[in-house]
N, C-alpha and C. Protein backbone atom coordinates (compact mmCIF):
# COMPACT_ATOMS: atom_id res chain seq x y z
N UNK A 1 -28.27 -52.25 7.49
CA UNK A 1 -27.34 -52.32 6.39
C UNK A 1 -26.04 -51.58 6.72
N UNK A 2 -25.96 -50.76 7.37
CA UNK A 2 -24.79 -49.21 7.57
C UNK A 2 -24.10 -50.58 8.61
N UNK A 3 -24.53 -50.88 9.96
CA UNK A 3 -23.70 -51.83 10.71
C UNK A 3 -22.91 -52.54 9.95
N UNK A 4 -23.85 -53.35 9.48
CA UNK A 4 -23.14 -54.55 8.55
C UNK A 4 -21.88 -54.03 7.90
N UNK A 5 -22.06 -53.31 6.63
CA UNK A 5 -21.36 -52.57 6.19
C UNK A 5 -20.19 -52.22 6.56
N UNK A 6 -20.32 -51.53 7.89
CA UNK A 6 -18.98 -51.06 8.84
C UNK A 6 -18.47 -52.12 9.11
N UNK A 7 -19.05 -52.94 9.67
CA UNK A 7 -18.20 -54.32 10.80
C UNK A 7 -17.72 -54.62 9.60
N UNK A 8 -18.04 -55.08 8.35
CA UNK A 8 -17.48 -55.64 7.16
C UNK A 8 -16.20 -54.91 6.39
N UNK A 9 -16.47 -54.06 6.79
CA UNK A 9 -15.51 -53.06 6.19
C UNK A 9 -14.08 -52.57 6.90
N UNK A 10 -14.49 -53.15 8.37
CA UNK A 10 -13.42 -52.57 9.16
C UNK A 10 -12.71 -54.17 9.08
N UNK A 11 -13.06 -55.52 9.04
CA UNK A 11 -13.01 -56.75 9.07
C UNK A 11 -11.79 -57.34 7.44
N UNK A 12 -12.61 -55.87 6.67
CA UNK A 12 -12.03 -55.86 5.38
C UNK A 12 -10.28 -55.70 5.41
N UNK A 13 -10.12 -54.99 6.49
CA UNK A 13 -8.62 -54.45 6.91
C UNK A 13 -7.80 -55.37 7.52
N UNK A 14 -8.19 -56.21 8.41
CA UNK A 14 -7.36 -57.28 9.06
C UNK A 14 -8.73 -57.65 10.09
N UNK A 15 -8.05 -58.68 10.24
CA UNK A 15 -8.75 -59.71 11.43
C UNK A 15 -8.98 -59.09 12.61
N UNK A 16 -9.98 -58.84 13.60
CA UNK A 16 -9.90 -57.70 14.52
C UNK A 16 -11.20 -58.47 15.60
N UNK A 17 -10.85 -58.06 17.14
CA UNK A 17 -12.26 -58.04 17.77
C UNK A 17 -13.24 -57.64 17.60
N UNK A 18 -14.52 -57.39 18.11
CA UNK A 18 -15.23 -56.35 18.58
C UNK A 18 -15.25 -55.11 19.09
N UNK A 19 -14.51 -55.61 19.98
CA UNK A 19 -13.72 -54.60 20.88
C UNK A 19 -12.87 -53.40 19.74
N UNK A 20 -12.06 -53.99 19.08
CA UNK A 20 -11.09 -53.46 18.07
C UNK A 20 -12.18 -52.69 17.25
N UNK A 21 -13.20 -53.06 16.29
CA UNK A 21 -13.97 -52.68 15.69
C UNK A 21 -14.56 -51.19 16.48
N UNK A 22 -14.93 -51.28 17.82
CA UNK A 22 -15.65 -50.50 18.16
C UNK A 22 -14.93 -49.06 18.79
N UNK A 23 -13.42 -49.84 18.83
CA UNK A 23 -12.26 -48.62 19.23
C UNK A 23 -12.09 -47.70 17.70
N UNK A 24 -12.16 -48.21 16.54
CA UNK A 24 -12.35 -47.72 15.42
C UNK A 24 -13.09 -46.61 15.21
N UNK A 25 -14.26 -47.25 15.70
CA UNK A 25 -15.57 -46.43 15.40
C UNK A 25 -15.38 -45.49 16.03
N UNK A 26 -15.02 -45.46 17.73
CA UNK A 26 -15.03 -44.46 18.16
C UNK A 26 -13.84 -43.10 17.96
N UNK A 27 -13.05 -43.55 17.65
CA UNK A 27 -11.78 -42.66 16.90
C UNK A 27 -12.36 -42.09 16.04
N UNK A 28 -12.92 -42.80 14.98
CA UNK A 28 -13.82 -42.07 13.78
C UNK A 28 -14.91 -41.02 14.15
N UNK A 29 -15.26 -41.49 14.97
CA UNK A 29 -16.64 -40.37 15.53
C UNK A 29 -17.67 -40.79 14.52
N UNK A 30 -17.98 -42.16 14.79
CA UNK A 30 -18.85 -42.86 13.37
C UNK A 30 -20.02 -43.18 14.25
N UNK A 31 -19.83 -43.07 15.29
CA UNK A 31 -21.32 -43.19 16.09
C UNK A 31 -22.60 -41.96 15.82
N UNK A 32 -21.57 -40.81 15.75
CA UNK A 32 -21.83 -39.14 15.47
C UNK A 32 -22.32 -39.45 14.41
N UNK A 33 -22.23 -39.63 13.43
CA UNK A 33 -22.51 -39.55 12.07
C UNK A 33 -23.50 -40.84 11.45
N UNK A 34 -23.31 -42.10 11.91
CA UNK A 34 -23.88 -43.47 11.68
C UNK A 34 -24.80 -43.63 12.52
N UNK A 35 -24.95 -43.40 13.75
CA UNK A 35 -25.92 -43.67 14.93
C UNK A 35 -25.49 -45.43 15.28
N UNK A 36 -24.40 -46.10 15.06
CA UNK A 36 -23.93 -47.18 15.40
C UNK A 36 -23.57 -46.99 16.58
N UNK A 37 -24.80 -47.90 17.90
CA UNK A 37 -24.10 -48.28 19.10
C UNK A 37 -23.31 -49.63 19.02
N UNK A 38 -22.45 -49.59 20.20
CA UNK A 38 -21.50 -50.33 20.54
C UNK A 38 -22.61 -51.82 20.69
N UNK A 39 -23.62 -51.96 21.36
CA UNK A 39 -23.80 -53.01 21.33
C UNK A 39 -24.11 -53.93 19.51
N UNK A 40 -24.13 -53.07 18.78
CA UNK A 40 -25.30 -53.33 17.46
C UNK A 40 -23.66 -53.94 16.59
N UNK A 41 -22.39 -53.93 17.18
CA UNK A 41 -21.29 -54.19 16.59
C UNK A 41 -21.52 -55.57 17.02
N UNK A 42 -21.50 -56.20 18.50
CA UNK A 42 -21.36 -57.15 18.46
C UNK A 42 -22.62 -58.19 18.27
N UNK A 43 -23.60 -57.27 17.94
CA UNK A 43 -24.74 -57.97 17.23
C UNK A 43 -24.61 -58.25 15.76
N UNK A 44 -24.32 -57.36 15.24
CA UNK A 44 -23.76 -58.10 14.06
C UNK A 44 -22.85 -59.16 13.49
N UNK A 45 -21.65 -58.94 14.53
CA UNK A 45 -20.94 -60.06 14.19
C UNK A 45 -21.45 -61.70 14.28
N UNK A 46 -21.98 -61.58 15.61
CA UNK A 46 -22.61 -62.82 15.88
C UNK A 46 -23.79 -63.50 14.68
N UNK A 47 -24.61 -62.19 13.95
CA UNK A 47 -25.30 -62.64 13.16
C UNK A 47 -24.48 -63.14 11.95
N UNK A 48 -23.23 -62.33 11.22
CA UNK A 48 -22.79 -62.66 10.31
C UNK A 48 -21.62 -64.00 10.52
N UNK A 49 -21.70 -64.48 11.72
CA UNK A 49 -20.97 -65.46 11.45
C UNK A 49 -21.60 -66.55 11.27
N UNK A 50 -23.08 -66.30 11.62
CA UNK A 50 -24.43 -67.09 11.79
C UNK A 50 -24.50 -67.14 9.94
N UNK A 51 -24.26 -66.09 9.16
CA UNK A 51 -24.57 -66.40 8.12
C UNK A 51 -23.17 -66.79 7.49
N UNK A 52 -22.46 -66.96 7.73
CA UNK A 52 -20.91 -67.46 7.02
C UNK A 52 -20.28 -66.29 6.52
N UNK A 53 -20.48 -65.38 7.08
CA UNK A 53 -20.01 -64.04 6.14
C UNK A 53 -18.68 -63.59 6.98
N UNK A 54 -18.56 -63.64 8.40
CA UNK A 54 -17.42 -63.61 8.83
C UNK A 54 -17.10 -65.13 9.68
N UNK A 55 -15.86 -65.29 10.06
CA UNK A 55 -15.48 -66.46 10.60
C UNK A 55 -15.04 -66.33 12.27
N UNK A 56 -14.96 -66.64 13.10
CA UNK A 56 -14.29 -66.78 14.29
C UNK A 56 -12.71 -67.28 13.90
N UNK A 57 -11.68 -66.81 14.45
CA UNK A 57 -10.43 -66.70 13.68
C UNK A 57 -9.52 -67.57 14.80
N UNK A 58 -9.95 -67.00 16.37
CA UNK A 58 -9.53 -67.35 17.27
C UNK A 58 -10.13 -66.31 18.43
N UNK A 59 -9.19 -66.70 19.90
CA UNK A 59 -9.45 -66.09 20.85
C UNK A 59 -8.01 -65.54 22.08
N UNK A 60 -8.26 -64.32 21.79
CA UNK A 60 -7.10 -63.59 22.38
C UNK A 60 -7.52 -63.42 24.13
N UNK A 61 -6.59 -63.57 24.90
CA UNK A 61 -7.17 -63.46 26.57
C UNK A 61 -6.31 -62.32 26.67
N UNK A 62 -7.04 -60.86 27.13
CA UNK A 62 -6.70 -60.04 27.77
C UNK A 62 -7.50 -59.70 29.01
N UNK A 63 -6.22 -59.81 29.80
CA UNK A 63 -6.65 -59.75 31.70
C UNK A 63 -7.34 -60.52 31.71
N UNK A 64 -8.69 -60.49 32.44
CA UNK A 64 -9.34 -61.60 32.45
C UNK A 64 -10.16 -61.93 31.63
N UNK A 65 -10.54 -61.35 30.51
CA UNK A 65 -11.01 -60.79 29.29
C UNK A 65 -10.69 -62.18 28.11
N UNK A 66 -12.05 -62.23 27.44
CA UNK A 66 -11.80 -63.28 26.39
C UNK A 66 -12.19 -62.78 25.30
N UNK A 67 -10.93 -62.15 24.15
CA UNK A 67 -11.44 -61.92 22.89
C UNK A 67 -11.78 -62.61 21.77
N UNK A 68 -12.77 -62.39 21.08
CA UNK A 68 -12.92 -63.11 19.95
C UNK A 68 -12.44 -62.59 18.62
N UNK A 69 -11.50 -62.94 17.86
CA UNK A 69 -11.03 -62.14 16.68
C UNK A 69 -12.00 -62.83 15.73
N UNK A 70 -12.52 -62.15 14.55
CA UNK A 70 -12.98 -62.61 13.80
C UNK A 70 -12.58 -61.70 12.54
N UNK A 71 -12.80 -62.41 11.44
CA UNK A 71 -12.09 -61.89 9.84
C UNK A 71 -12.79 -62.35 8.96
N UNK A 72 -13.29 -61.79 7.83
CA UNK A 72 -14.21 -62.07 6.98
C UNK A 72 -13.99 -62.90 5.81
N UNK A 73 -14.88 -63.86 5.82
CA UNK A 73 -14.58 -64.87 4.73
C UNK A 73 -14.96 -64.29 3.50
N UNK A 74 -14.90 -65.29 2.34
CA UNK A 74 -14.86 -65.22 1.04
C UNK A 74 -16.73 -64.15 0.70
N UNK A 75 -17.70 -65.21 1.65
CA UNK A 75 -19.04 -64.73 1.29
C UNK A 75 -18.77 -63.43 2.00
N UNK A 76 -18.33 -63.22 2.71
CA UNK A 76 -18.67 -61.74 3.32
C UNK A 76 -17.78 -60.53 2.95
N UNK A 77 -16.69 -61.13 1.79
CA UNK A 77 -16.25 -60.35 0.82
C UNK A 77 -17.60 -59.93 -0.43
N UNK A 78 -17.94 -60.62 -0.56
CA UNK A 78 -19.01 -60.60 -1.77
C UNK A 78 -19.75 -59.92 -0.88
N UNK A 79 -20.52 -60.01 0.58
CA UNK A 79 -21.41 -59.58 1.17
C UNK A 79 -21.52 -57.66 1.00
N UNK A 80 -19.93 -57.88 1.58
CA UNK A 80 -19.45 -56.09 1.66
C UNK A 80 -19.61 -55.49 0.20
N UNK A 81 -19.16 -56.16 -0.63
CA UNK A 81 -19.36 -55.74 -2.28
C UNK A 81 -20.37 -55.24 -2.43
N UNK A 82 -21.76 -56.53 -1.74
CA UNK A 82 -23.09 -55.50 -2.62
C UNK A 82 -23.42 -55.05 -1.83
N UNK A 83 -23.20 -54.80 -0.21
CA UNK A 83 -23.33 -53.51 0.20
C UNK A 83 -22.63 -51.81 -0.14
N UNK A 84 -21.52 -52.30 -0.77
CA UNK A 84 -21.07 -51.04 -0.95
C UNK A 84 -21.76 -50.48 -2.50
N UNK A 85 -22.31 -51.78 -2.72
CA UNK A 85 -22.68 -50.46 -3.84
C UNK A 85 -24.08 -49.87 -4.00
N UNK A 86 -24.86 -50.93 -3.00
CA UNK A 86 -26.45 -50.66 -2.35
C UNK A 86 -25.98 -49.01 -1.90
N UNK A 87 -25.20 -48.93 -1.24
CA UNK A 87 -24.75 -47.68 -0.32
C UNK A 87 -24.30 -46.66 -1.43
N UNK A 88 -24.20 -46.93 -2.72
CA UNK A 88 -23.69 -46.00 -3.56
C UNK A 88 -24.77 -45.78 -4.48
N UNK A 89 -25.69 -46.22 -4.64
CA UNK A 89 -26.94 -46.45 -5.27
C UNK A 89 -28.10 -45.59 -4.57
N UNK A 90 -27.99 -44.97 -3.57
CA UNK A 90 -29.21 -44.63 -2.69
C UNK A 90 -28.51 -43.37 -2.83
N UNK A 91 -29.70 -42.10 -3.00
CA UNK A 91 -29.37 -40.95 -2.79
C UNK A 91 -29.43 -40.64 -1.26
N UNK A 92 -28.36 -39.49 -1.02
CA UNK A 92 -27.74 -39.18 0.06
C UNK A 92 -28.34 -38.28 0.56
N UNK A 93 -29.34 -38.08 1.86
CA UNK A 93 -29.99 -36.63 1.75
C UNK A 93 -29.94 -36.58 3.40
N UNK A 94 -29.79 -35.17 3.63
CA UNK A 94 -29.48 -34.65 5.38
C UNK A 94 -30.74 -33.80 5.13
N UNK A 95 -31.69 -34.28 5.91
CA UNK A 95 -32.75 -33.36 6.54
C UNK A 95 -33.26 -33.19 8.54
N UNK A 96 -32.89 -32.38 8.70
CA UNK A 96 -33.49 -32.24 10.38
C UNK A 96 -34.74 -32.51 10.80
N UNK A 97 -35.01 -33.77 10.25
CA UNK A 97 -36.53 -34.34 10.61
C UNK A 97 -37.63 -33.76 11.74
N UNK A 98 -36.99 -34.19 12.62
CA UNK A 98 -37.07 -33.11 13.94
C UNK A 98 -37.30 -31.91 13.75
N UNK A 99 -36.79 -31.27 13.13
CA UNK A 99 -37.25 -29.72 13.70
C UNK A 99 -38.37 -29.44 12.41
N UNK A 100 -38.06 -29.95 11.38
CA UNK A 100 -39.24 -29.74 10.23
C UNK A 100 -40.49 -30.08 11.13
N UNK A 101 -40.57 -31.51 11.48
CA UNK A 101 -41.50 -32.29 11.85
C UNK A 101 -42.81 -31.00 12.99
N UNK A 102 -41.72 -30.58 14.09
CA UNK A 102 -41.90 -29.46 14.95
C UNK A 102 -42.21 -28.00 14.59
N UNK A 103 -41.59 -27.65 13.67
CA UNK A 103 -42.07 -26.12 13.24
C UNK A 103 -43.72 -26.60 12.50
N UNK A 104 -43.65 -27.64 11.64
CA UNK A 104 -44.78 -27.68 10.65
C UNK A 104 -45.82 -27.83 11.69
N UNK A 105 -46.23 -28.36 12.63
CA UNK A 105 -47.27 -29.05 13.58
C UNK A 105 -47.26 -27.55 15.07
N UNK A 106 -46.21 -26.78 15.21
CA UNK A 106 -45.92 -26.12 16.19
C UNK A 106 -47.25 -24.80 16.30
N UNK A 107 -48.12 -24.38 17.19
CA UNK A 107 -49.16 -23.40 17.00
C UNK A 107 -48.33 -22.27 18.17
N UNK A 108 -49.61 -21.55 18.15
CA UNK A 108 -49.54 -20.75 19.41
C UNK A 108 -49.21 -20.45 20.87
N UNK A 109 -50.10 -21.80 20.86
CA UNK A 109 -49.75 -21.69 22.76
C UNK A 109 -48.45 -22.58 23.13
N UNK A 110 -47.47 -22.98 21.94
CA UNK A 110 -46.10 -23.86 22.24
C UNK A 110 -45.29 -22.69 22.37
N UNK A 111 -45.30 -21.90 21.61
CA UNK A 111 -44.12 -20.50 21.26
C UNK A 111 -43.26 -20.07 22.31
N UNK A 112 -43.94 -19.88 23.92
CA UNK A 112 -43.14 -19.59 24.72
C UNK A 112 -42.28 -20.83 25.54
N UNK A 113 -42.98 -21.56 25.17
CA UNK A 113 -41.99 -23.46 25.67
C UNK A 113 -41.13 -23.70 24.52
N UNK A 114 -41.43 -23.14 23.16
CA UNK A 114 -40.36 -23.73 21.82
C UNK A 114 -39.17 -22.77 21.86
N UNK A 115 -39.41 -21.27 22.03
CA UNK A 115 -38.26 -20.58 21.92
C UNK A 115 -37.10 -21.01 22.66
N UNK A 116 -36.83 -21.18 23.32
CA UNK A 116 -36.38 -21.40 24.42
C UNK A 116 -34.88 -22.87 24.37
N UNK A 117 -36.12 -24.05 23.64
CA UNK A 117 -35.54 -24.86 23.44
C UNK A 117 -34.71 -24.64 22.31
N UNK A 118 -35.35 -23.72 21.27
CA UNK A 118 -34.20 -23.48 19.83
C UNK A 118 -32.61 -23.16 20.38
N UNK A 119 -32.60 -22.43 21.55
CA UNK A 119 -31.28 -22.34 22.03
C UNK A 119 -30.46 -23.50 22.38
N UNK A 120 -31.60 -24.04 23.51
CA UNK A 120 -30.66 -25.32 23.78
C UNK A 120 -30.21 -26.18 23.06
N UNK A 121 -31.04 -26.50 21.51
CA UNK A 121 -30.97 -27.16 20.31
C UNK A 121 -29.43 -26.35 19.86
N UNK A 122 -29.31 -24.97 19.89
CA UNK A 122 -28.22 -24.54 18.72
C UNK A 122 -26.51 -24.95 19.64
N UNK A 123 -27.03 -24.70 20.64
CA UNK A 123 -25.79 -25.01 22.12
C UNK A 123 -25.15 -26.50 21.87
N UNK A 124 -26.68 -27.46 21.86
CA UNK A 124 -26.39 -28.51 21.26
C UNK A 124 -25.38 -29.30 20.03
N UNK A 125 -25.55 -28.60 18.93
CA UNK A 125 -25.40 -28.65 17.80
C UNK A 125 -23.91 -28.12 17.41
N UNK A 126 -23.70 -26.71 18.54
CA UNK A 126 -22.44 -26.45 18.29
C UNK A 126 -21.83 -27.32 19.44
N UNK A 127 -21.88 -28.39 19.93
CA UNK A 127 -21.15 -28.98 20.90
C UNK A 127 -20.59 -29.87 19.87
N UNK A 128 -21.56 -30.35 18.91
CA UNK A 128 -21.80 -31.69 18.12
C UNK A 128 -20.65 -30.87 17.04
N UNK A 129 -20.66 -29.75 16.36
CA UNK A 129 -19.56 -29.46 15.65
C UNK A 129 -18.55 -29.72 16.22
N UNK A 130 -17.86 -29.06 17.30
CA UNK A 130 -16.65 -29.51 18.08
C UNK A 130 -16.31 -30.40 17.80
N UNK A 131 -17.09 -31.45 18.60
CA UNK A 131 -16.81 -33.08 18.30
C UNK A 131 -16.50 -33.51 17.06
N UNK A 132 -17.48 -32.99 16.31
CA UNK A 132 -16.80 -33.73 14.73
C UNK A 132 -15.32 -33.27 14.88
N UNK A 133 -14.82 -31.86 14.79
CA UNK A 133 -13.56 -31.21 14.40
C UNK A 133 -12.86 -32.13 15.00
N UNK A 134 -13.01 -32.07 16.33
CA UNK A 134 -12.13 -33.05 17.19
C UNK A 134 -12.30 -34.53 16.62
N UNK A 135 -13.25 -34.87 15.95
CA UNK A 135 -12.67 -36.17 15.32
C UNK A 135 -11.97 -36.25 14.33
N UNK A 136 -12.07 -35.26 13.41
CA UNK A 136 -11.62 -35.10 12.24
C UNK A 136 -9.69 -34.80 12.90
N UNK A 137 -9.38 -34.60 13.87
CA UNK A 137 -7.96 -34.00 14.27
C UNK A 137 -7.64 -35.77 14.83
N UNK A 138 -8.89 -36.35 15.66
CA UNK A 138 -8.07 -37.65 16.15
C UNK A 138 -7.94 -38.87 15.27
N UNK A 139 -9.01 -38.34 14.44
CA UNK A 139 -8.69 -39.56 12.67
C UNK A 139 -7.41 -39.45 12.54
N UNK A 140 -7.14 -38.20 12.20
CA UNK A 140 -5.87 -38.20 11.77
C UNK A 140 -4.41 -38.51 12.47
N UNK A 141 -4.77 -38.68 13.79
CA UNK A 141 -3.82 -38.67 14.80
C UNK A 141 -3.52 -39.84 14.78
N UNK A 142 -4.76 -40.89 14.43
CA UNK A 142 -5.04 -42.39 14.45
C UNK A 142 -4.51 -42.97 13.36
N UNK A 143 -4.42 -42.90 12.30
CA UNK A 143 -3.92 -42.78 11.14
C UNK A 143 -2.05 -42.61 10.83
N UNK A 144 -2.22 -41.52 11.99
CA UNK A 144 -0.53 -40.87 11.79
C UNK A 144 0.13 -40.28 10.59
N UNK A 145 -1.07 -39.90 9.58
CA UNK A 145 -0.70 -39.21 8.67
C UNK A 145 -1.65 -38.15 8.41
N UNK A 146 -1.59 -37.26 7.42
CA UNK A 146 -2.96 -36.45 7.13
C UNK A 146 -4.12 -36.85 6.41
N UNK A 147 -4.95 -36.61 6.90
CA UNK A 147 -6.28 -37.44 5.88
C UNK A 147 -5.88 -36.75 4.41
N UNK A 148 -6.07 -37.94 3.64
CA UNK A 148 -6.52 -37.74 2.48
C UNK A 148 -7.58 -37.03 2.15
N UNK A 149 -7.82 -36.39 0.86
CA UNK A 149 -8.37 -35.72 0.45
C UNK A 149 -9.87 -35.99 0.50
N UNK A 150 -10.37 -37.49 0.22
CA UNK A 150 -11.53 -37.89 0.16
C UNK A 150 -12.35 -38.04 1.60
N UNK A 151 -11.29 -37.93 2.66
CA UNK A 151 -11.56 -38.38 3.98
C UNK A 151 -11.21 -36.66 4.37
N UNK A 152 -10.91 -35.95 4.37
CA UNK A 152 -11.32 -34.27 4.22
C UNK A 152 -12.58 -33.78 4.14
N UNK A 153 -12.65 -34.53 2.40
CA UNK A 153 -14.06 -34.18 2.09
C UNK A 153 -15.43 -34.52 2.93
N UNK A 154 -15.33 -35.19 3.17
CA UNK A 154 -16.38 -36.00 4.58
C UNK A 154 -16.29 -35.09 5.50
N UNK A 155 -15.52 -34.99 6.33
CA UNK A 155 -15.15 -34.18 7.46
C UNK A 155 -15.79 -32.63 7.08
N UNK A 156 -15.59 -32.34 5.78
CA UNK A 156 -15.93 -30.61 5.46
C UNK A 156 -18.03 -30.92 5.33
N UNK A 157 -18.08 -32.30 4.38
CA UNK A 157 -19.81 -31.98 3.98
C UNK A 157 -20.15 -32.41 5.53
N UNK A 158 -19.69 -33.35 6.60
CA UNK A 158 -20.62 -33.17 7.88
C UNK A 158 -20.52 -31.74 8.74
N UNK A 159 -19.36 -30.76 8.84
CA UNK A 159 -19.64 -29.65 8.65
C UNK A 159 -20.46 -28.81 8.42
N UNK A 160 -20.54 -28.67 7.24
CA UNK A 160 -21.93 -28.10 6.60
C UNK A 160 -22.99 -28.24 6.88
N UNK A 161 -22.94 -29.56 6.96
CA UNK A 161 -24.42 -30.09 7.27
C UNK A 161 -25.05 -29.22 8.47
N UNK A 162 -23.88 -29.57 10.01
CA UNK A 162 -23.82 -29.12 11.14
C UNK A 162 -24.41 -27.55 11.57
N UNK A 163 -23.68 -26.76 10.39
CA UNK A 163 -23.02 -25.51 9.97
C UNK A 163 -25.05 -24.68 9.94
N UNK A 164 -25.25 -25.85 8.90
CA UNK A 164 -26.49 -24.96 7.78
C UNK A 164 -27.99 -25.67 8.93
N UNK A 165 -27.52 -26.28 10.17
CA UNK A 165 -28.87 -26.84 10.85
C UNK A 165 -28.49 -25.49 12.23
N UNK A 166 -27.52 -25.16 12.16
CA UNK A 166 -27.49 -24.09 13.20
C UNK A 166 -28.13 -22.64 12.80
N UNK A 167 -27.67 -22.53 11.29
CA UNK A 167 -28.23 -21.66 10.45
C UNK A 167 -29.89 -21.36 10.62
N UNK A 168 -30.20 -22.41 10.31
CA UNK A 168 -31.98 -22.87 10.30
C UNK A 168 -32.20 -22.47 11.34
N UNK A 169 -31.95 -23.01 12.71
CA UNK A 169 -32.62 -22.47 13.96
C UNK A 169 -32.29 -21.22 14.26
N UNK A 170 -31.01 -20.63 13.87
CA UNK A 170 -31.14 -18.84 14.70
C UNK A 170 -31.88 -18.41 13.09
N UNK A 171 -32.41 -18.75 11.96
CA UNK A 171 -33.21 -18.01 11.30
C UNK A 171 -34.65 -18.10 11.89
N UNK A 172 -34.93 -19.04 12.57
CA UNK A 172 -36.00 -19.65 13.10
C UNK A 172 -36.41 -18.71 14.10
N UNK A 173 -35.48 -18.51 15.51
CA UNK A 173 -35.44 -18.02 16.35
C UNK A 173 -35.69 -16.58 15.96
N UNK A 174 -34.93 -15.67 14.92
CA UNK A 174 -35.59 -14.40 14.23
C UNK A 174 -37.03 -14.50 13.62
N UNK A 175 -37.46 -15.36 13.13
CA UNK A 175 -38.95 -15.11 12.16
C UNK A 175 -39.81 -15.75 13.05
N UNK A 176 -39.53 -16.86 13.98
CA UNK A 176 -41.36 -17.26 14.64
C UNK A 176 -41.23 -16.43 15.11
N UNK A 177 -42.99 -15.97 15.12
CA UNK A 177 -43.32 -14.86 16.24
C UNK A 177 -43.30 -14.94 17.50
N UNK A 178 -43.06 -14.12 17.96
CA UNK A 178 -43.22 -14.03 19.76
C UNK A 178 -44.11 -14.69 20.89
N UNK A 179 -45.56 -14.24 19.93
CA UNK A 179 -46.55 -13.99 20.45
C UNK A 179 -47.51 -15.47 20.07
N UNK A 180 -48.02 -14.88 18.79
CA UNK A 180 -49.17 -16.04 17.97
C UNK A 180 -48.77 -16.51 16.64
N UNK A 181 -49.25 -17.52 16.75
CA UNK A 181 -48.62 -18.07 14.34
C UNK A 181 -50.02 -17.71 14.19
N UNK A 182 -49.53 -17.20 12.52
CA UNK A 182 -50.67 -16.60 12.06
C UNK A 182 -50.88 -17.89 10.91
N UNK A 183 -50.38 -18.85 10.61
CA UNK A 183 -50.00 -20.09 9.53
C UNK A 183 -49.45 -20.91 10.20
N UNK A 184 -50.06 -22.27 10.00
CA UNK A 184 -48.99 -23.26 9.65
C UNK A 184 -48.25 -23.82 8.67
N UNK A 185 -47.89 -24.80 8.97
CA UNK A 185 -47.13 -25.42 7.51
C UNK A 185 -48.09 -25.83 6.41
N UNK A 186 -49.52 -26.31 7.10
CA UNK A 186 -50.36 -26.74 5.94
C UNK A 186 -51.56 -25.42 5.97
N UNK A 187 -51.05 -24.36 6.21
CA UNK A 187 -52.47 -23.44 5.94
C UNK A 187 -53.51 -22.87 6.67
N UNK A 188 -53.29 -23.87 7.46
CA UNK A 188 -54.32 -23.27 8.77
C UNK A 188 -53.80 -22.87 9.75
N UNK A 189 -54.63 -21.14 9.81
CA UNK A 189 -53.92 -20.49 11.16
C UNK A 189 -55.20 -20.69 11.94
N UNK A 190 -54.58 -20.54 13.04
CA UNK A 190 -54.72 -20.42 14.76
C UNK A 190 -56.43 -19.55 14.51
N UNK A 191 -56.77 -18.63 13.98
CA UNK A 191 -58.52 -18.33 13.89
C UNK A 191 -59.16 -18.86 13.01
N UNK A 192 -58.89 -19.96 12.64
CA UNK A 192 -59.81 -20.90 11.99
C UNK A 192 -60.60 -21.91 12.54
């Protein structure tokens, strides 16, 4: 649904390649945030033209290169509609699946292989902040004006998000024990 969505949305703006679409994305740093690969752009298009939702417009030749512009018809105006509001309808929730998933199931004899990785995880994570910032500076560069306020706001809650999962692991890294868990997530410790 999120692909669709995007390709539809960026399609919503003017008539554009793939290629174009996916130079978008990457300016945006919407891969970071969406998990949209480059190939799943031009999988979509192909499907939605399969469903009449976008059109083939024409074909631009760069170098030796054959583009396909495509622009969204009438149905794939309506299409984007009830996706955007499917997308406004669903509560919005950031959880670190991963590391819940891992602390809850994590015992004893992992502790000296898990510590270890919590670092490389937080190293990680602050690389992944950067990047956002730095997208949030080349949005705007892309743009040529200052983001608006609503497009701020985005930029500040993936922040946070970023902010409060780095949080979690150096609290993590202070409270598991060293040694042995005396609990897990469901109750049972390690001498049972």
């Amino acid at each position: 649904m999120l692909t669709r969505l995007v390709v539809l949305g960026c399609l919503m703006q003017w008539p554009m390649s793939g290629y174009q679409i996916q130079l978008i994305l990457q300016v945006s740093q919407t891969e970071q945030w969406a998990g949209i690969l480059p190939g799943s752009v031009y999988h979509a298009l192909k499907k939605l033209e399969k469903e009449g939702k976008v059109i083939l417009k024409g074909t631009e030749k760069t170098g030796n290169r054959l583009k396909s512009i495509y622009e969204i018809s009438p149905a794939g105006k309506d299409e984007f509609s009830k996706l955007l509001k499917e997308a406004w309808q669903k509560p919005c929730l950031h959880f670190p699946s991963n590391i819940y998933g891992a602390v809850s199931f994590l015992d004893g004899t992992q502790l000296k292989e898990v510590l270890p990785l919590i670092d490389k995880q937080v190293d990680m994570l602050k690389d992944e902040l950067e990047e956002w910032n730095d997208g949030e500076i080349a949005k705007a560069k892309f743009c040529n004006a200052e983001l608006p306020d609503y497009m701020k706001a985005i930029f500040e809650n993936g922040r946070k998000h970023i902010e409060l999962d780095i949080e979690l692991l150096k609290k993590l890294q202070r409270t598991l024990p060293k040694e042995k868990l005396t609990g897990g997530f469901y109750g049972k410790s390690d001498n049972q």
